[in-house]
N, C-alpha and C. Protein backbone atom coordinates (compact mmCIF):
# COMPACT_ATOMS: atom_id res chain seq x y z
N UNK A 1 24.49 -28.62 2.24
CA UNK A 1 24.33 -27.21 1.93
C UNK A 1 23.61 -27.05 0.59
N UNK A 2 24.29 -27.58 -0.45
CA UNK A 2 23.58 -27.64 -1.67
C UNK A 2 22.10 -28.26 -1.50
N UNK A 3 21.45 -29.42 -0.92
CA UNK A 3 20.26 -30.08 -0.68
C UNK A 3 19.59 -28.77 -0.06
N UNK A 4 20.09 -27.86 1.01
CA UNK A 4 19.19 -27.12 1.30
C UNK A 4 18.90 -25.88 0.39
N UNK A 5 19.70 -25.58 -0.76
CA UNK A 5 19.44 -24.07 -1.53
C UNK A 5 18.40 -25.29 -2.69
N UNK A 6 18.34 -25.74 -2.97
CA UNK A 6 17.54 -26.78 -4.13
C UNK A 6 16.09 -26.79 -3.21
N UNK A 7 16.23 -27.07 -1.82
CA UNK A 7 14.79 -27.51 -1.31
C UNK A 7 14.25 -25.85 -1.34
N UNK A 8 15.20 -24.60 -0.87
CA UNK A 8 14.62 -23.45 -1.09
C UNK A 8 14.33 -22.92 -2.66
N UNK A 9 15.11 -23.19 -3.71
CA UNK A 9 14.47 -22.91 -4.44
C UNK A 9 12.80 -23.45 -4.74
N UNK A 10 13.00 -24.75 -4.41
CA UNK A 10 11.44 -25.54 -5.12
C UNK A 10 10.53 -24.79 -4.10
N UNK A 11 10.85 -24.26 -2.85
CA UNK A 11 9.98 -23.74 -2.05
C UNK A 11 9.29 -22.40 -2.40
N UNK A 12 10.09 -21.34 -3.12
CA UNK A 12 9.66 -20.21 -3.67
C UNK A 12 9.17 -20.24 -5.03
N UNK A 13 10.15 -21.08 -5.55
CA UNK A 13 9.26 -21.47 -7.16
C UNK A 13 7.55 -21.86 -6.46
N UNK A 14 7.33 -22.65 -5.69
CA UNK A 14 5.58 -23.22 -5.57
C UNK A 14 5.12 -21.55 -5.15
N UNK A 15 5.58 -21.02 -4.45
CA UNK A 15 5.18 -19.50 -3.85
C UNK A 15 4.73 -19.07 -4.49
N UNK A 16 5.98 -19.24 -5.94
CA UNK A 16 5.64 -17.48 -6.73
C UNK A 16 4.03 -17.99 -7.36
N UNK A 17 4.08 -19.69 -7.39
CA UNK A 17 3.28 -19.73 -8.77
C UNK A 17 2.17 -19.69 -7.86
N UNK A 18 1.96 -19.77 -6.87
CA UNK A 18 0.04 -19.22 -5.84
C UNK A 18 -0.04 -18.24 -5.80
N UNK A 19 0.85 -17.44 -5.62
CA UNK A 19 0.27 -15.74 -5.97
C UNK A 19 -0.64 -15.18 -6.79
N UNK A 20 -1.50 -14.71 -5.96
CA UNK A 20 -2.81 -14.46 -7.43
C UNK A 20 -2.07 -12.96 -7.93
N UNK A 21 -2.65 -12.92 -8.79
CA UNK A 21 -2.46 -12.18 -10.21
C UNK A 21 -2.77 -10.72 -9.49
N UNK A 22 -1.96 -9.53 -9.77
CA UNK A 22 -2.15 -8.33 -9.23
C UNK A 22 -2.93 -7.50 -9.73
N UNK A 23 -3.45 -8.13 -10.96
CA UNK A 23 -4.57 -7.40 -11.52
C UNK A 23 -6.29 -7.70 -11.03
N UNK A 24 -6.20 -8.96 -10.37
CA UNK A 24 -7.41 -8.99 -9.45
C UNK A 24 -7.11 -8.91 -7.95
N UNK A 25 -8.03 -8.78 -7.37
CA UNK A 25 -8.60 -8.58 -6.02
C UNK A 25 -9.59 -9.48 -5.21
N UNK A 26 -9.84 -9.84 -4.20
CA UNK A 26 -10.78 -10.68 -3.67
C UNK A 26 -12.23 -10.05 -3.72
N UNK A 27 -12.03 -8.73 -3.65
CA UNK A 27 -13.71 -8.04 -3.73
C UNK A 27 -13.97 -8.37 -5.02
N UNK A 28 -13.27 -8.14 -6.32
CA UNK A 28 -13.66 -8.29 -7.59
C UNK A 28 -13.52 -7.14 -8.21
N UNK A 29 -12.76 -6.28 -7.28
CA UNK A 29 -12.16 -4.66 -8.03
C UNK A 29 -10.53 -5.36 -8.75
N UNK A 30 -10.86 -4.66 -10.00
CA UNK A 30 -9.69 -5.17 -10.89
C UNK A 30 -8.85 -3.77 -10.95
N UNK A 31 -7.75 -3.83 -11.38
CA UNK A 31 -6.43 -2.88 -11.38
C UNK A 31 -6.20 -3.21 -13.13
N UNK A 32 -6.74 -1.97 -13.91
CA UNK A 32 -6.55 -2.51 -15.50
C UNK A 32 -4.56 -2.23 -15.63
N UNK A 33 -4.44 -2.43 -16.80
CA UNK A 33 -2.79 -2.94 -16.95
C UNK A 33 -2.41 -1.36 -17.25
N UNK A 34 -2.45 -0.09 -17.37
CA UNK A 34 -1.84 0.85 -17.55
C UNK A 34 -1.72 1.62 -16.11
N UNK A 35 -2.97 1.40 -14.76
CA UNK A 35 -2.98 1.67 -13.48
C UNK A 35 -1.92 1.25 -12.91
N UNK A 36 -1.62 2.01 -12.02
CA UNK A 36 -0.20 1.82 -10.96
C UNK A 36 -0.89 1.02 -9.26
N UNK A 37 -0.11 -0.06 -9.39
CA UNK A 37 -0.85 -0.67 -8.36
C UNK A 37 -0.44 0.25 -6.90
N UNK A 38 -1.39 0.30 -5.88
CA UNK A 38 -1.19 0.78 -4.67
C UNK A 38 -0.04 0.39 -4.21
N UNK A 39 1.12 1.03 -3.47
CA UNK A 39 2.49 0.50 -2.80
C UNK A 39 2.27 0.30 -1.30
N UNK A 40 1.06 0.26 -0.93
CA UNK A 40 1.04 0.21 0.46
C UNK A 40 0.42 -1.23 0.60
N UNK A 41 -1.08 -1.37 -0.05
CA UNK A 41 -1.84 -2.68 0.20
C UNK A 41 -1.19 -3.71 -1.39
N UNK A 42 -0.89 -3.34 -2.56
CA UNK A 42 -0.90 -4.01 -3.06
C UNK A 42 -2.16 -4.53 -3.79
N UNK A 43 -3.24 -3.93 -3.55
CA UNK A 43 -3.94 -4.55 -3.81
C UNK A 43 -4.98 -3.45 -5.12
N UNK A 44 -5.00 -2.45 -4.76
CA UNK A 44 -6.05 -1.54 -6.04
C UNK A 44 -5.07 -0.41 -6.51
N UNK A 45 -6.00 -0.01 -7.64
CA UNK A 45 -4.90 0.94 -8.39
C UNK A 45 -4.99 2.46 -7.33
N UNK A 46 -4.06 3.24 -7.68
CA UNK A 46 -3.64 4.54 -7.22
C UNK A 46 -4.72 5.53 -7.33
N UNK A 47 -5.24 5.99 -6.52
CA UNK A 47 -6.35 6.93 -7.25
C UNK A 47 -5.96 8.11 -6.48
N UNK A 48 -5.45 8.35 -5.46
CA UNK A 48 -5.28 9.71 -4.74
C UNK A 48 -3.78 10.18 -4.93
N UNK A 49 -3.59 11.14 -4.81
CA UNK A 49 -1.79 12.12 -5.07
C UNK A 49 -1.78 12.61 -3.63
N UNK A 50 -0.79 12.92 -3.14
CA UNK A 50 -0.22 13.61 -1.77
C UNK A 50 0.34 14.66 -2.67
N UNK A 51 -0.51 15.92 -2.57
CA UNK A 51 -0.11 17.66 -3.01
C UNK A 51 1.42 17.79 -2.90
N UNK A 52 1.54 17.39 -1.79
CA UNK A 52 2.95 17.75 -1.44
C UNK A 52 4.22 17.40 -2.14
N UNK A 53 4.68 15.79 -1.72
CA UNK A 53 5.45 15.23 -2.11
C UNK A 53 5.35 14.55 -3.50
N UNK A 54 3.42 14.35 -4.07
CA UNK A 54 3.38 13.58 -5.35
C UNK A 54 3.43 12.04 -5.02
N UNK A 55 3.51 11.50 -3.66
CA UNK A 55 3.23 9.79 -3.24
C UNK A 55 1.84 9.73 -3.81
N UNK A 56 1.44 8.58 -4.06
CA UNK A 56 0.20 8.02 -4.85
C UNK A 56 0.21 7.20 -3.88
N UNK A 57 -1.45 6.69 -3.31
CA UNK A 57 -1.73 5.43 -2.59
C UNK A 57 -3.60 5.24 -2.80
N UNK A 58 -3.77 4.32 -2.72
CA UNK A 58 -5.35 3.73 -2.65
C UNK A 58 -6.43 4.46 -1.80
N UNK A 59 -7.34 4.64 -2.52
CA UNK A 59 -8.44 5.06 -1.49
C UNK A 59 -8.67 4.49 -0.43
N UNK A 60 -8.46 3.27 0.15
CA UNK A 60 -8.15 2.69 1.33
C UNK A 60 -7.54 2.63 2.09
N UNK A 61 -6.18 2.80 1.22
CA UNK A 61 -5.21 3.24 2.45
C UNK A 61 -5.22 4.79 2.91
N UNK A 62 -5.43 5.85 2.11
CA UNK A 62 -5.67 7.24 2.28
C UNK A 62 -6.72 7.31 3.31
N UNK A 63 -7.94 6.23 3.46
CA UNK A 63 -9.09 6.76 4.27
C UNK A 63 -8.71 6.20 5.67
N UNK A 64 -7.64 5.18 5.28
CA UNK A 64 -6.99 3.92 7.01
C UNK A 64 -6.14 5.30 6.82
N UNK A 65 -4.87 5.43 6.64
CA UNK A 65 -3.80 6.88 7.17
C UNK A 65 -4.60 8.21 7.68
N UNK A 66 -5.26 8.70 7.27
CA UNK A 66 -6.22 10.19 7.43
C UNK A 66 -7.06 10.21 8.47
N UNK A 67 -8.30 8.76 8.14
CA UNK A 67 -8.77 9.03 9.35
C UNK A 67 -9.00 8.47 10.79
N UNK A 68 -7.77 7.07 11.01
CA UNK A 68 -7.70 6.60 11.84
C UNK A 68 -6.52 6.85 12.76
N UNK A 69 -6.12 8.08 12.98
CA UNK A 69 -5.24 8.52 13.42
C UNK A 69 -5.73 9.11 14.86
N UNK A 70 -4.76 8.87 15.83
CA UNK A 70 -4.98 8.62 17.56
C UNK A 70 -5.15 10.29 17.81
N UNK A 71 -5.95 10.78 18.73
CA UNK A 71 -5.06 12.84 18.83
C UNK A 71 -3.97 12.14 20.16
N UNK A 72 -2.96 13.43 20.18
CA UNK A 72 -2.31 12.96 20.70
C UNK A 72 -3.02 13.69 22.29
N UNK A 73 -2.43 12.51 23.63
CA UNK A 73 -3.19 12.87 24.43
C UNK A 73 -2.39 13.89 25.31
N UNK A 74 -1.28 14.89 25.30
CA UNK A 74 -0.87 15.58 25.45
C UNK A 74 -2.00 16.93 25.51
N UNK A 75 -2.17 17.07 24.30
CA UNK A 75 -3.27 18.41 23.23
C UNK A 75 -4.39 17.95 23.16
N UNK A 76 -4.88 16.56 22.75
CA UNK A 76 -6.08 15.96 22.61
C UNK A 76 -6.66 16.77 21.44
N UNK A 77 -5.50 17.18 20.61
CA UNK A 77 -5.71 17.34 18.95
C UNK A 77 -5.15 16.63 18.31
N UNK A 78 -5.98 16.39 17.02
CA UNK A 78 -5.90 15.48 15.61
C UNK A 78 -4.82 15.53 14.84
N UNK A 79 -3.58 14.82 15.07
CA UNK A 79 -2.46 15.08 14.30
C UNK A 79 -2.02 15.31 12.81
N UNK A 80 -1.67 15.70 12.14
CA UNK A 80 -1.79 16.18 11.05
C UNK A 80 -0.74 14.55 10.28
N UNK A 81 -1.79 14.08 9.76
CA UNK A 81 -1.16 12.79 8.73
C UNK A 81 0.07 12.86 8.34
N UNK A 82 0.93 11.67 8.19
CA UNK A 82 2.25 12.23 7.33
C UNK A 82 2.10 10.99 6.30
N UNK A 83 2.83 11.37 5.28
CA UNK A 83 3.09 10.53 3.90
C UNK A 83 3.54 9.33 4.53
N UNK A 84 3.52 8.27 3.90
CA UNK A 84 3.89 6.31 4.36
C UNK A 84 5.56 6.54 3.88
N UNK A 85 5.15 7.30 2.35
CA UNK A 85 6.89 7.19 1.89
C UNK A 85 7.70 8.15 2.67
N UNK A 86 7.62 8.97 2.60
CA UNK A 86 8.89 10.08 3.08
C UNK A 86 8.41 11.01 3.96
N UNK A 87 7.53 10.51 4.98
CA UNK A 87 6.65 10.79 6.31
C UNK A 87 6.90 12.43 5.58
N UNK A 88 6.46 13.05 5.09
CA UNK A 88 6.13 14.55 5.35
C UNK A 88 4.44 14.81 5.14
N UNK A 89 4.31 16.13 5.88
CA UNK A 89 3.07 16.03 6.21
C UNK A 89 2.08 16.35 5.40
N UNK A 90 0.87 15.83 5.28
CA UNK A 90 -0.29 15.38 4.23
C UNK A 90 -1.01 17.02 4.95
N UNK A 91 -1.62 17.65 3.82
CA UNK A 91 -2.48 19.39 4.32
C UNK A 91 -3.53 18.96 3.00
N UNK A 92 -2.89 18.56 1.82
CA UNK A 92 -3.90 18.83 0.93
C UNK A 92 -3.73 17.23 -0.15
N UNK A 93 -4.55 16.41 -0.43
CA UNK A 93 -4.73 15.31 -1.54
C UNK A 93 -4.96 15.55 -3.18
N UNK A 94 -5.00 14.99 -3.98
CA UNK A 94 -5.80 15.39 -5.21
C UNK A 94 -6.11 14.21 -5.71
């Protein structure tokens, strides 16, 4: 029992230390140190607000949530987005 929490620690210790750094990115877009990193990808800083609720998420993920959304085939209208955090519904960004 003990041999196996020792082999898991050394297993997450090697983890943590490959994790690249959250201040770079693979494109070469950097996240400077006072920016709030995106909570969805993890990966770029916050640049858009949800009017509503005040959720912050990436221009990437705002343009994947907004405009890749199915209509529903009931109506075969464009469903109105909801927030990732506390699903309420997206009308206006800033």
């Amino acid at each position: 029992m003990e041999a196996n929490r020792e082999r898991e620690k050394r297993i997450l210790k090697g983890a943590k230390n490959s994790l690249p750094s959250p201040s770079h990115s693979d494109d070469g877009a950097t996240v400077s140190e006072g920016a709030e990193v995106c909570s969805i990808c993890f990966d770029q800083a916050c640049a858009i607000e949800v009017r509503e609720c005040g959720h912050q998420m990436c221009a990437a993920c705002t343009l994947a949530l907004c405009c890749h959304a199915k209509p529903n085939p009931a109506t075969q209208s464009q469903p109105l987005p909801t927030c990732p955090f506390c699903r309420g519904g997206i009308t206006r960004l800033a």
